[in-house]
PDB file of N, CA and C in Angstrom:
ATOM      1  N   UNK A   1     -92.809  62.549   5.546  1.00  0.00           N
ATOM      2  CA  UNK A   1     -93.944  62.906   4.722  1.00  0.00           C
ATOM      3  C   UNK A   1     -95.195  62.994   5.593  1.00  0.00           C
ATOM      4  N   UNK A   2     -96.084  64.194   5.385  1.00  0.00           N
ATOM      5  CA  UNK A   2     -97.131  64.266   6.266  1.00  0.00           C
ATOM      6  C   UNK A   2     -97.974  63.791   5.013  1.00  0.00           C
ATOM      7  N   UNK A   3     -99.291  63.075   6.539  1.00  0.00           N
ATOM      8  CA  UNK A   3    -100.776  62.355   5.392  1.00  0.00           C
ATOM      9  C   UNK A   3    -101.671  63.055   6.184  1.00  0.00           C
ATOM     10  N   UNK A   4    -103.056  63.368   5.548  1.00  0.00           N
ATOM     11  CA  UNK A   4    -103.729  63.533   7.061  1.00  0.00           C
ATOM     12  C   UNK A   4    -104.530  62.132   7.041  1.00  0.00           C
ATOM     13  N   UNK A   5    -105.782  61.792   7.644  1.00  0.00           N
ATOM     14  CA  UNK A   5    -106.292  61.072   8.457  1.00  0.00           C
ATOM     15  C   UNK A   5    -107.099  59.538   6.980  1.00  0.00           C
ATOM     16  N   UNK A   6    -107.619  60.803   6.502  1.00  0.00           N
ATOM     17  CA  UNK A   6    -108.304  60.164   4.756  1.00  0.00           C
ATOM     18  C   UNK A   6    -107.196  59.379   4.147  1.00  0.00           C
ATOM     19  N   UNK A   7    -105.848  60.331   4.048  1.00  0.00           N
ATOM     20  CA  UNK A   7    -105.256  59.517   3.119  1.00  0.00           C
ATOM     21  C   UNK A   7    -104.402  57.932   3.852  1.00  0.00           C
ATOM     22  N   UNK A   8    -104.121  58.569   5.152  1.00  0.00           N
ATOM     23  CA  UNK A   8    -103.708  57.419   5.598  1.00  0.00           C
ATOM     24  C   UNK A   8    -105.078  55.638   5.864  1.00  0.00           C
ATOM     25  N   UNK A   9    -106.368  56.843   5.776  1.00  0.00           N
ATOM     26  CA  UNK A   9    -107.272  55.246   5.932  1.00  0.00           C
ATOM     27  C   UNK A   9    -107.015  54.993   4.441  1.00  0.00           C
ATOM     28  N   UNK A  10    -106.613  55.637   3.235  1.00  0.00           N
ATOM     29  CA  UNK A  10    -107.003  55.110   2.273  1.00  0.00           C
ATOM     30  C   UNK A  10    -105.619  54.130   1.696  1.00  0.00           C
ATOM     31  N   UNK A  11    -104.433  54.271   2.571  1.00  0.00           N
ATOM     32  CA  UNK A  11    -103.266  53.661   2.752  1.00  0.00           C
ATOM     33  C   UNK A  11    -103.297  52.511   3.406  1.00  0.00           C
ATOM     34  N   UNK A  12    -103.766  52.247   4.641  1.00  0.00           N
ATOM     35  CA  UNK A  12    -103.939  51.067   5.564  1.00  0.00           C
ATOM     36  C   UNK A  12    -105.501  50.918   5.673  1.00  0.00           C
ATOM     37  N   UNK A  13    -106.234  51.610   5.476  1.00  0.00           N
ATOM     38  CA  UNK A  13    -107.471  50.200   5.471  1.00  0.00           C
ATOM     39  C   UNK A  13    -108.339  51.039   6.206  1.00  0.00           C
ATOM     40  N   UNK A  14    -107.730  51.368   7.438  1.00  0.00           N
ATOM     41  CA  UNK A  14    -109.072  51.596   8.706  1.00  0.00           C
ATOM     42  C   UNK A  14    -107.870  52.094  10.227  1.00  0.00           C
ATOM     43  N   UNK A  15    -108.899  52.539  10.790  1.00  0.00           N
ATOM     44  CA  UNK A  15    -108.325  53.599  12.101  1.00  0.00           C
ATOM     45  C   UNK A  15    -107.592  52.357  13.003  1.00  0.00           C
ATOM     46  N   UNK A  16    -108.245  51.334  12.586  1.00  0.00           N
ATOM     47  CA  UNK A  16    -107.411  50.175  13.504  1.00  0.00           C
ATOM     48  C   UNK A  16    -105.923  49.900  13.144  1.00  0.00           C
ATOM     49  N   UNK A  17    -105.345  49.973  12.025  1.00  0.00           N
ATOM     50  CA  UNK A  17    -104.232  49.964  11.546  1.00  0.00           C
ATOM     51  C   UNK A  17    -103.368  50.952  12.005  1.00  0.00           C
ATOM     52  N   UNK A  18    -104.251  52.290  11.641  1.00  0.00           N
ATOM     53  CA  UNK A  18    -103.327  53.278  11.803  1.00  0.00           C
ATOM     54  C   UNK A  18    -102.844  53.159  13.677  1.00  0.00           C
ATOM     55  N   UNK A  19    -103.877  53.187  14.150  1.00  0.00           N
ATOM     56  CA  UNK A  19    -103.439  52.786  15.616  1.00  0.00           C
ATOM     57  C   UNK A  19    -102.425  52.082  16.165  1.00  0.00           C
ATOM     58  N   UNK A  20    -102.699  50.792  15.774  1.00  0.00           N
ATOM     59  CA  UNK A  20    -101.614  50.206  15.674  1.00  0.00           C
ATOM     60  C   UNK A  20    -100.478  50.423  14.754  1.00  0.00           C
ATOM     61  N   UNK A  21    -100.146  51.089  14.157  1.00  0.00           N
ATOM     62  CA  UNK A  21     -98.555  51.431  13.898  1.00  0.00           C
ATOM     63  C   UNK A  21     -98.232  52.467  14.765  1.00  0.00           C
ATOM     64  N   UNK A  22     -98.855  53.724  15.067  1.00  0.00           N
ATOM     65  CA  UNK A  22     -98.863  54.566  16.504  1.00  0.00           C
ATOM     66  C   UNK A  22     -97.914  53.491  17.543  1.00  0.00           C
ATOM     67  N   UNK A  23     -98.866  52.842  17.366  1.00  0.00           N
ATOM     68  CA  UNK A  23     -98.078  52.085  19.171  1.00  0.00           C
ATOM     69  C   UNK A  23     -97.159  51.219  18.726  1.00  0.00           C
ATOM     70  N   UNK A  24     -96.858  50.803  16.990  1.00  0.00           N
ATOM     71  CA  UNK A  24     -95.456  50.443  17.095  1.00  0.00           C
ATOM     72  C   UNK A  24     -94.592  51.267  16.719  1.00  0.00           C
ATOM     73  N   UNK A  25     -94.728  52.601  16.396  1.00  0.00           N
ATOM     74  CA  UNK A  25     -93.927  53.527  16.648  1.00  0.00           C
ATOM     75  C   UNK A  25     -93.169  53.781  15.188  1.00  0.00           C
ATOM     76  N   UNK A  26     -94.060  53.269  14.004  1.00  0.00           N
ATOM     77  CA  UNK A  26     -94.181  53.084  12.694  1.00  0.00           C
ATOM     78  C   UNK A  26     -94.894  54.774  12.120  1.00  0.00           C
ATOM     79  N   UNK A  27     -95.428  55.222  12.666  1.00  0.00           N
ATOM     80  CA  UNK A  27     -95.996  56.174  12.397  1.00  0.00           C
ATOM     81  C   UNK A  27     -96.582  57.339  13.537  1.00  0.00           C
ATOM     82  N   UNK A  28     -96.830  58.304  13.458  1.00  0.00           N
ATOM     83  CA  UNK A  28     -96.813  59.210  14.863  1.00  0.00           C
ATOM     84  C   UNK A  28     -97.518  60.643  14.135  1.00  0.00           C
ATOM     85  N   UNK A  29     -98.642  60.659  15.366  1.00  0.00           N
ATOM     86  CA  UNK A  29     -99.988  61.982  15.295  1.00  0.00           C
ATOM     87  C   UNK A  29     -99.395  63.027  15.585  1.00  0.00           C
ATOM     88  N   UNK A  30     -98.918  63.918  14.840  1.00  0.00           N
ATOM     89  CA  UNK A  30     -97.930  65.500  14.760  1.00  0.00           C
ATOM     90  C   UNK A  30     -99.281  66.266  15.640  1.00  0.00           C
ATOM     91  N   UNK A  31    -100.558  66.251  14.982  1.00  0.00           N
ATOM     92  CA  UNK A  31    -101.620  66.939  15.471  1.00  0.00           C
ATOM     93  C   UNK A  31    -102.843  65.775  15.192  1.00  0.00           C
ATOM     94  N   UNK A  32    -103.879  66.660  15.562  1.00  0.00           N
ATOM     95  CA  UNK A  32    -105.235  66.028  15.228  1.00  0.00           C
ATOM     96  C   UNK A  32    -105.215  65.891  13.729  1.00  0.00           C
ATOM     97  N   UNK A  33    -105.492  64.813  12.815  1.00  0.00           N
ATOM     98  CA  UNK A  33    -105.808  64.452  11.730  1.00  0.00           C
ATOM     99  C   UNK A  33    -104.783  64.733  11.100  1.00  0.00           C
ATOM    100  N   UNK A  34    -103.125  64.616  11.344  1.00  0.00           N
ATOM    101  CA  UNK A  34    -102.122  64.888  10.352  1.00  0.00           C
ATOM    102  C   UNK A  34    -101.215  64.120  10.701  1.00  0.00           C
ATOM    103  N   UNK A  35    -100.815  63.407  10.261  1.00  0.00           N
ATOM    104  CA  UNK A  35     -99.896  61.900  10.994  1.00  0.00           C
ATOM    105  C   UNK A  35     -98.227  61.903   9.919  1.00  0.00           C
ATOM    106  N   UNK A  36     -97.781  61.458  10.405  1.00  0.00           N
ATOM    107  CA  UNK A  36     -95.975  61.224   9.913  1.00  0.00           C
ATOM    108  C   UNK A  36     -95.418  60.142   9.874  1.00  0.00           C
ATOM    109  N   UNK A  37     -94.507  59.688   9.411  1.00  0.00           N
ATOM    110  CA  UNK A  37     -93.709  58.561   9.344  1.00  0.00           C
ATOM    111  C   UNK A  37     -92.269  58.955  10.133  1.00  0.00           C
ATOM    112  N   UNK A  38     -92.086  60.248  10.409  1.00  0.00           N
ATOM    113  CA  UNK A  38     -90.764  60.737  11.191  1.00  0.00           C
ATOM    114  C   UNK A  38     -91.504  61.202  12.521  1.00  0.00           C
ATOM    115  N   UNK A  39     -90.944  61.301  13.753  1.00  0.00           N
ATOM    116  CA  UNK A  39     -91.160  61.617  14.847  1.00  0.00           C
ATOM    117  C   UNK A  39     -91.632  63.034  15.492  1.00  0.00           C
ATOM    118  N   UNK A  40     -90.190  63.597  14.267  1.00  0.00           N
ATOM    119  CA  UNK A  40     -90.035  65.235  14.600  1.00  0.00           C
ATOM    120  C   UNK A  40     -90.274  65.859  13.294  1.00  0.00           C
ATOM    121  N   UNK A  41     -91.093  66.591  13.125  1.00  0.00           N
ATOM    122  CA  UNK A  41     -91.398  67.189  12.230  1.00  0.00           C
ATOM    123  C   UNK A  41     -91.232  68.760  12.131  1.00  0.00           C
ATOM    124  N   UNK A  42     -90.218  69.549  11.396  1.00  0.00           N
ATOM    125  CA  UNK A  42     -90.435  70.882  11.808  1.00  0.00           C
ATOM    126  C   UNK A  42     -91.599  71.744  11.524  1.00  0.00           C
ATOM    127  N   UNK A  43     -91.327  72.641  12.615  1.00  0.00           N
ATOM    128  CA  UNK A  43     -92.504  73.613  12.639  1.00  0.00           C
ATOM    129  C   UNK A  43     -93.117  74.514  10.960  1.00  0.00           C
ATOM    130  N   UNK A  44     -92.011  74.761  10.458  1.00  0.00           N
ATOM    131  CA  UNK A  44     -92.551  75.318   9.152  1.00  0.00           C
ATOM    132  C   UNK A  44     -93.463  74.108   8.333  1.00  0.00           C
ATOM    133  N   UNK A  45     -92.923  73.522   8.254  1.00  0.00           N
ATOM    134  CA  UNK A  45     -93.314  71.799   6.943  1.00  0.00           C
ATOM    135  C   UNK A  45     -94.987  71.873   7.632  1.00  0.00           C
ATOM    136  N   UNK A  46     -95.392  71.860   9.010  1.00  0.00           N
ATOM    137  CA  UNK A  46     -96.555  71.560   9.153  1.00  0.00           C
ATOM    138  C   UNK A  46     -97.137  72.683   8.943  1.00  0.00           C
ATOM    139  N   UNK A  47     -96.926  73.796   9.440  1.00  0.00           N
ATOM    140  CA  UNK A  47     -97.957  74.517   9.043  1.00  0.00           C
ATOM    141  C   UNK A  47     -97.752  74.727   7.408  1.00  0.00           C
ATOM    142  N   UNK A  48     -96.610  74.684   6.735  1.00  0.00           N
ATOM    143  CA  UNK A  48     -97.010  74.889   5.460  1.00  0.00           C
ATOM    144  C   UNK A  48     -98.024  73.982   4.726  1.00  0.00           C
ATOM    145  N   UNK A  49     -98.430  72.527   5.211  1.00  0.00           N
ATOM    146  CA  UNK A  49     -99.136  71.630   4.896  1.00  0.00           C
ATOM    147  C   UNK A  49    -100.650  71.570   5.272  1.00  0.00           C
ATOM    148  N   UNK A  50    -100.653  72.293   6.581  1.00  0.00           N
ATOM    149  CA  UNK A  50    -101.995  73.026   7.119  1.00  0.00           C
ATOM    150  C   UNK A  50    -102.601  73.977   6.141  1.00  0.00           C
ATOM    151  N   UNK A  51    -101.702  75.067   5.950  1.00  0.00           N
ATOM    152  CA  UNK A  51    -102.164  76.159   5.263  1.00  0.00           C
ATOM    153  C   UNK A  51    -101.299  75.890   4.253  1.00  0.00           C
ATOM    154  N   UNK A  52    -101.443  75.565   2.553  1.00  0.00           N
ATOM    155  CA  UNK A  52    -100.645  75.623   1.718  1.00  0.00           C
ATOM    156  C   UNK A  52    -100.597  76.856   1.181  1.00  0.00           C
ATOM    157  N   UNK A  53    -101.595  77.466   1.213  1.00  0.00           N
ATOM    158  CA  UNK A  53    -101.857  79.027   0.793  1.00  0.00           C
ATOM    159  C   UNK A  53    -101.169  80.580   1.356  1.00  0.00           C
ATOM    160  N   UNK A  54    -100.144  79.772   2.478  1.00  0.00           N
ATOM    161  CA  UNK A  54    -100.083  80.858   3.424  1.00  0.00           C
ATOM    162  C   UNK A  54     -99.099  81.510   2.877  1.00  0.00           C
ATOM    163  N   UNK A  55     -98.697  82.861   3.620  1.00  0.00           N
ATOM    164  CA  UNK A  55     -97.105  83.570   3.445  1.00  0.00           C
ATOM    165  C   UNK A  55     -96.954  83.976   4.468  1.00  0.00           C
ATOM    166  N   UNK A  56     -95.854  82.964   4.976  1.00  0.00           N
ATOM    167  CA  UNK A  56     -95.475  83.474   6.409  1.00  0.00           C
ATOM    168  C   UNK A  56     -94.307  84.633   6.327  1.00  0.00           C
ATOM    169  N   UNK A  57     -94.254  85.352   6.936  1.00  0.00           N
ATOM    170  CA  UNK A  57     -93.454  86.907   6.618  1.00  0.00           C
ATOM    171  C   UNK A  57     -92.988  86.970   8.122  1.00  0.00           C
ATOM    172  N   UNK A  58     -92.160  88.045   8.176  1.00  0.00           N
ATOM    173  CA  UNK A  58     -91.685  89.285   9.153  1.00  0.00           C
ATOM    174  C   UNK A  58     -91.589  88.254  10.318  1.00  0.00           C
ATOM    175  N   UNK A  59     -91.425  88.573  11.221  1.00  0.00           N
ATOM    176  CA  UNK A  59     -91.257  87.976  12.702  1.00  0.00           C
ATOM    177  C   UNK A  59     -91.124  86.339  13.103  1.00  0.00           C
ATOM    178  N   UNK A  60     -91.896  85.653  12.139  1.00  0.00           N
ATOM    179  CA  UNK A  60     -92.719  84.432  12.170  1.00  0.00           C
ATOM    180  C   UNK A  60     -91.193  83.590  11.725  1.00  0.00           C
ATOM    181  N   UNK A  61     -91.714  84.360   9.753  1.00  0.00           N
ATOM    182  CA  UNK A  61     -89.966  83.818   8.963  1.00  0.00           C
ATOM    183  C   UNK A  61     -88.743  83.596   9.361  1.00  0.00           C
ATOM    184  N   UNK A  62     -88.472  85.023  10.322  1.00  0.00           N
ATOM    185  CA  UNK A  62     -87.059  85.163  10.556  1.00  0.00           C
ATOM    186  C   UNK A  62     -87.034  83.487  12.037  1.00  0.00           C
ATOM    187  N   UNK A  63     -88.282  83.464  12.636  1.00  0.00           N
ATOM    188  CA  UNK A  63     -87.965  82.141  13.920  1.00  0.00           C
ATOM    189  C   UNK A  63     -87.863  81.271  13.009  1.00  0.00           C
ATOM    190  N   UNK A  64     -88.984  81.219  12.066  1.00  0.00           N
ATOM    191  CA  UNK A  64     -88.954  79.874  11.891  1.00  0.00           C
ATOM    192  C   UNK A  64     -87.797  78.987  10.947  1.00  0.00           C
ATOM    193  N   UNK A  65     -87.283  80.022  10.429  1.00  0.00           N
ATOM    194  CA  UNK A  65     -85.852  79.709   9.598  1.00  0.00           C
ATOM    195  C   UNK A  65     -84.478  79.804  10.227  1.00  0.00           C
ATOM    196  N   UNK A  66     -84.564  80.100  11.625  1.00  0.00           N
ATOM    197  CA  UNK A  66     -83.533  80.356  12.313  1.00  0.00           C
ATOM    198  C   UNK A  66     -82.901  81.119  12.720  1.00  0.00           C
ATOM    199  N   UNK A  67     -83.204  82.470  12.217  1.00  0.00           N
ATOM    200  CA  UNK A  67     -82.428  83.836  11.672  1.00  0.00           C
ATOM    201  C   UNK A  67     -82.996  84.898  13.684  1.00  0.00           C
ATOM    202  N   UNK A  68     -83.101  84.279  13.901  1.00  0.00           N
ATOM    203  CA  UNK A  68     -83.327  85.201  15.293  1.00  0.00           C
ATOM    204  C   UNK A  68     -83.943  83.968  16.274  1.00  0.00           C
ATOM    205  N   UNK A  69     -83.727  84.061  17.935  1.00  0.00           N
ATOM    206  CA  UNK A  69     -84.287  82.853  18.543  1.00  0.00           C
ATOM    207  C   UNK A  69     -85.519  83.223  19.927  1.00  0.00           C
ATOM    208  N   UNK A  70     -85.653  85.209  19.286  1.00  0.00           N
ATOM    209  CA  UNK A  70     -86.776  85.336  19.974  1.00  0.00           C
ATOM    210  C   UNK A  70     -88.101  84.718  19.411  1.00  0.00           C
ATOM    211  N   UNK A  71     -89.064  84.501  20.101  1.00  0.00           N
ATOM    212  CA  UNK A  71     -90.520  83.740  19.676  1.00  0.00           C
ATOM    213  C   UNK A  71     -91.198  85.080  19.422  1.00  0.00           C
ATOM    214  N   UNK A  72     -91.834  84.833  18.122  1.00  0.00           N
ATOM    215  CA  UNK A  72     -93.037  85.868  18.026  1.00  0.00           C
ATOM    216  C   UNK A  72     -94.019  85.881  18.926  1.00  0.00           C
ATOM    217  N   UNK A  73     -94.460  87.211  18.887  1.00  0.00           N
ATOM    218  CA  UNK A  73     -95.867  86.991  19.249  1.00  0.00           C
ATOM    219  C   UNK A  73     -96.604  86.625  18.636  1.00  0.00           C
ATOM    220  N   UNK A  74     -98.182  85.730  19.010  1.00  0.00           N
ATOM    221  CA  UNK A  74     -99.053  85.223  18.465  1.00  0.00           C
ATOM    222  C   UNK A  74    -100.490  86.334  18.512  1.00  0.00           C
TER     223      UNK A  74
END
């Protein structure tokens, strides 16, 4: 499950907590301000959580679902 930064202070308290589960390996910074309870997070789940609004299509879809293992261009 992704949190970003708000909901996790509003979960543990303060940036000191969250830190410390970081370094016990309880929780882990995917990016700036979007944190996890799993290690590996796939590439679709985050950006769909970044952008909930988005529609990822054509080139992007077919990597990111598996269906071809060339990389789009950006």
């Amino acid at each position: 499950m992704l949190r970003t930064r708000a909901e996790c202070i509003k979960e543990y308290g303060s940036d000191y907590y969250i830190n410390r589960l970081i370094v016990e390996g309880k929780l882990f910074r995917i990016e700036k301000g979007i944190f996890s309870e799993k290690e590996y997070v796939p590439e679709l789940v985050i950006l769909s959580y970044k952008y909930p609004r988005a529609v990822i299509t054509m080139d992007t879809a077919f990597y990111l679902y598996g269906f071809t293992d060339v990389v789009p261009d950006l």
